[in-house]
C-alpha atoms as a PDB file:
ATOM      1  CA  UNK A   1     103.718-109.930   8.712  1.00  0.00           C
ATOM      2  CA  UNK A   2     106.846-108.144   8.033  1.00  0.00           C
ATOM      3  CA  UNK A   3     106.566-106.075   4.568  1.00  0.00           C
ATOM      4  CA  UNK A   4     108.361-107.381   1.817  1.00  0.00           C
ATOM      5  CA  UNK A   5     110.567-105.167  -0.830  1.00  0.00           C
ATOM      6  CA  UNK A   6     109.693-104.426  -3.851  1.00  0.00           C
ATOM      7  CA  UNK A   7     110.966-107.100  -6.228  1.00  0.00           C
ATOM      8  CA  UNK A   8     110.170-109.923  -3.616  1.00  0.00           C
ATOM      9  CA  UNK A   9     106.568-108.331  -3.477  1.00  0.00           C
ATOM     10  CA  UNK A  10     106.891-108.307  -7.571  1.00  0.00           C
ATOM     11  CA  UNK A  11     108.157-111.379  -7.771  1.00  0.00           C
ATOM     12  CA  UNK A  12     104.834-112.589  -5.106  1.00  0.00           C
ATOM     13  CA  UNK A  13     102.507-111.021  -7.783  1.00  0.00           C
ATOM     14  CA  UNK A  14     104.296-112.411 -10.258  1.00  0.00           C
ATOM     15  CA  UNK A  15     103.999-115.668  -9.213  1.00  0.00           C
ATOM     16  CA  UNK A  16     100.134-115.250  -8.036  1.00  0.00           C
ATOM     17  CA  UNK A  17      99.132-114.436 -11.294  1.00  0.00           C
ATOM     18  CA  UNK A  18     101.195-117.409 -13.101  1.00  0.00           C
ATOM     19  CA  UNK A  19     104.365-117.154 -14.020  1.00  0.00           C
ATOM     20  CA  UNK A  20     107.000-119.267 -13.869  1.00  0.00           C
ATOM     21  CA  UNK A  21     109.261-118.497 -11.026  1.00  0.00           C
ATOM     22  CA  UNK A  22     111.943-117.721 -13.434  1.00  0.00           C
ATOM     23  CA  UNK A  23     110.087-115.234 -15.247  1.00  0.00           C
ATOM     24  CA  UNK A  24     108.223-113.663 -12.411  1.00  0.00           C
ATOM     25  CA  UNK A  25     111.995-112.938 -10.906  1.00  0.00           C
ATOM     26  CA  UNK A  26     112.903-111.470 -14.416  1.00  0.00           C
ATOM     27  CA  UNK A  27     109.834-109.573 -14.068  1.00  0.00           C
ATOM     28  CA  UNK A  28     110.562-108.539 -10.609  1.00  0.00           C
ATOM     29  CA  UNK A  29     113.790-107.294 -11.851  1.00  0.00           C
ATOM     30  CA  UNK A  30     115.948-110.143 -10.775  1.00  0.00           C
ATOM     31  CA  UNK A  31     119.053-110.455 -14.147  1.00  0.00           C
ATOM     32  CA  UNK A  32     117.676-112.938 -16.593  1.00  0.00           C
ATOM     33  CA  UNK A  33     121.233-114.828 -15.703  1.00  0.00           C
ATOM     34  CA  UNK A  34     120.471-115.237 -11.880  1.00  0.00           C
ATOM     35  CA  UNK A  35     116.342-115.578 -12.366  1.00  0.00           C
ATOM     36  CA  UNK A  36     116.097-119.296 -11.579  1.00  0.00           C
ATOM     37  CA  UNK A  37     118.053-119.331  -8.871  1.00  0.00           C
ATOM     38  CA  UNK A  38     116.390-116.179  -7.453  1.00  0.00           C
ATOM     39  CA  UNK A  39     113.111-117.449  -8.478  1.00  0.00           C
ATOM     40  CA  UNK A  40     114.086-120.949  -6.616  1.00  0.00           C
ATOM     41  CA  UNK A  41     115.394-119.366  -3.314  1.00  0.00           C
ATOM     42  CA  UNK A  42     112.049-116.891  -2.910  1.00  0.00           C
ATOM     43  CA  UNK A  43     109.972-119.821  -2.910  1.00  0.00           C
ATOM     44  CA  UNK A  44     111.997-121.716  -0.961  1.00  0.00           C
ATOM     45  CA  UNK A  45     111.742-122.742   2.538  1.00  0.00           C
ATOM     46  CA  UNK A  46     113.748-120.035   3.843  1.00  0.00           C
ATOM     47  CA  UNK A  47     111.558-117.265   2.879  1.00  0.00           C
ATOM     48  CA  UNK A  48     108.341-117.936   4.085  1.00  0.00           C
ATOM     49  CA  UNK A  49     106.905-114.607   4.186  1.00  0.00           C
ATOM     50  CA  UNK A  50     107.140-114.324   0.298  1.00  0.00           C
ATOM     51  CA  UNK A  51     105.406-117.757   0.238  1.00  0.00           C
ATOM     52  CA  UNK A  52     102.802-116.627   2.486  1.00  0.00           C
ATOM     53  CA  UNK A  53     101.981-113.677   0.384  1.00  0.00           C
ATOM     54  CA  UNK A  54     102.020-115.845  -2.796  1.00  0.00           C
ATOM     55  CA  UNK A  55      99.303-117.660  -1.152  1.00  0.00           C
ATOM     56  CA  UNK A  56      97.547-114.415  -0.117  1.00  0.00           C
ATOM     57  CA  UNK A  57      97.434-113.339  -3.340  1.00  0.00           C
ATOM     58  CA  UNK A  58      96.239-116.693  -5.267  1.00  0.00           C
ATOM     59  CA  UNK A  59      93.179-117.044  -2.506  1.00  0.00           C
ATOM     60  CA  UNK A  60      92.130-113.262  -3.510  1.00  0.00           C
ATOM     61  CA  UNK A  61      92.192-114.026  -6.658  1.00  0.00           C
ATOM     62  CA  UNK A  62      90.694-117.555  -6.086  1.00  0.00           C
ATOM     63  CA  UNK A  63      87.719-115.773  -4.022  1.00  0.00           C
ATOM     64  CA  UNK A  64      86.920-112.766  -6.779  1.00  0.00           C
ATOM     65  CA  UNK A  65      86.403-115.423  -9.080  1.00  0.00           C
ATOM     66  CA  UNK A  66      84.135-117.314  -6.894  1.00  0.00           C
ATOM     67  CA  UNK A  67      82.001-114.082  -6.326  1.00  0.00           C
ATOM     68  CA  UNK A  68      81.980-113.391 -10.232  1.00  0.00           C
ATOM     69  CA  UNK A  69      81.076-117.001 -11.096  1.00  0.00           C
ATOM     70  CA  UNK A  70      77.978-117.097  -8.367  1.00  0.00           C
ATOM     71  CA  UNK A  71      77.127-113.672  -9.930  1.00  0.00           C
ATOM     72  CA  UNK A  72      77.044-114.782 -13.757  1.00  0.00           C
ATOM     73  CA  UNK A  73      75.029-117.986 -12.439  1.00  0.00           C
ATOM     74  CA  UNK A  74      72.839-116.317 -10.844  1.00  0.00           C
ATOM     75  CA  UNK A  75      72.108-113.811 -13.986  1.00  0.00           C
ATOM     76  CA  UNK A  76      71.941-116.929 -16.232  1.00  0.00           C
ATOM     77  CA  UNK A  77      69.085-118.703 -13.832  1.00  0.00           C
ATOM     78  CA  UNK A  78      67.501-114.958 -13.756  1.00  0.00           C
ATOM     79  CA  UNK A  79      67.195-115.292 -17.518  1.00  0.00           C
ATOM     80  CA  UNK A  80      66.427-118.932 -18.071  1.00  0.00           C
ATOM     81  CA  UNK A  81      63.157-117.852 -15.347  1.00  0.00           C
ATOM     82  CA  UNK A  82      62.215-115.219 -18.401  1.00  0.00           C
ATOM     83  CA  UNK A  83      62.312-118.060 -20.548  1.00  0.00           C
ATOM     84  CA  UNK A  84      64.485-116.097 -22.473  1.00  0.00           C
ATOM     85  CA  UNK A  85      67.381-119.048 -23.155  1.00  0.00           C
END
């Protein structure tokens, strides 16, 4: 995959962790006046690679939390088996 720059990989992270596409493309450093359309065009069609890496970076994220959920669960069955719940 070709790299992105900076504010498109900004604006990836951005949107990964939640924002609105307008304010990850403020974030980013996109001007608050062209945000939405920015915002709009980088997940558009046209540029799949920053789509792809949005993706990237929600199924990381999606996979930690799998791993930290089967870890608490597992340290909550540990202490319901000490009778300690």
């Amino acid at each position: 995959m070709t790299k992105l720059n900076e504010r498109q990989e900004k604006f990836a992270q951005n949107v990964a962790k939640g924002l609105s596409k307008t304010q990850a493309a403020i974030e980013a450093g996109y001007s608050p006046k062209n945000a939405g359309r920015a915002g709009i065009m980088m997940s558009g069609k046209n540029h799949p690679k920053i789509q792809a890496r949005i993706e990237e970076l929600q199924k990381r994220a999606a996979n930690k939390m799998v791993h930290i959920l089967r870890q608490f669960l597992l340290r909550l069955q540990e202490v319901k088996q000490q009778g300690c719940m």
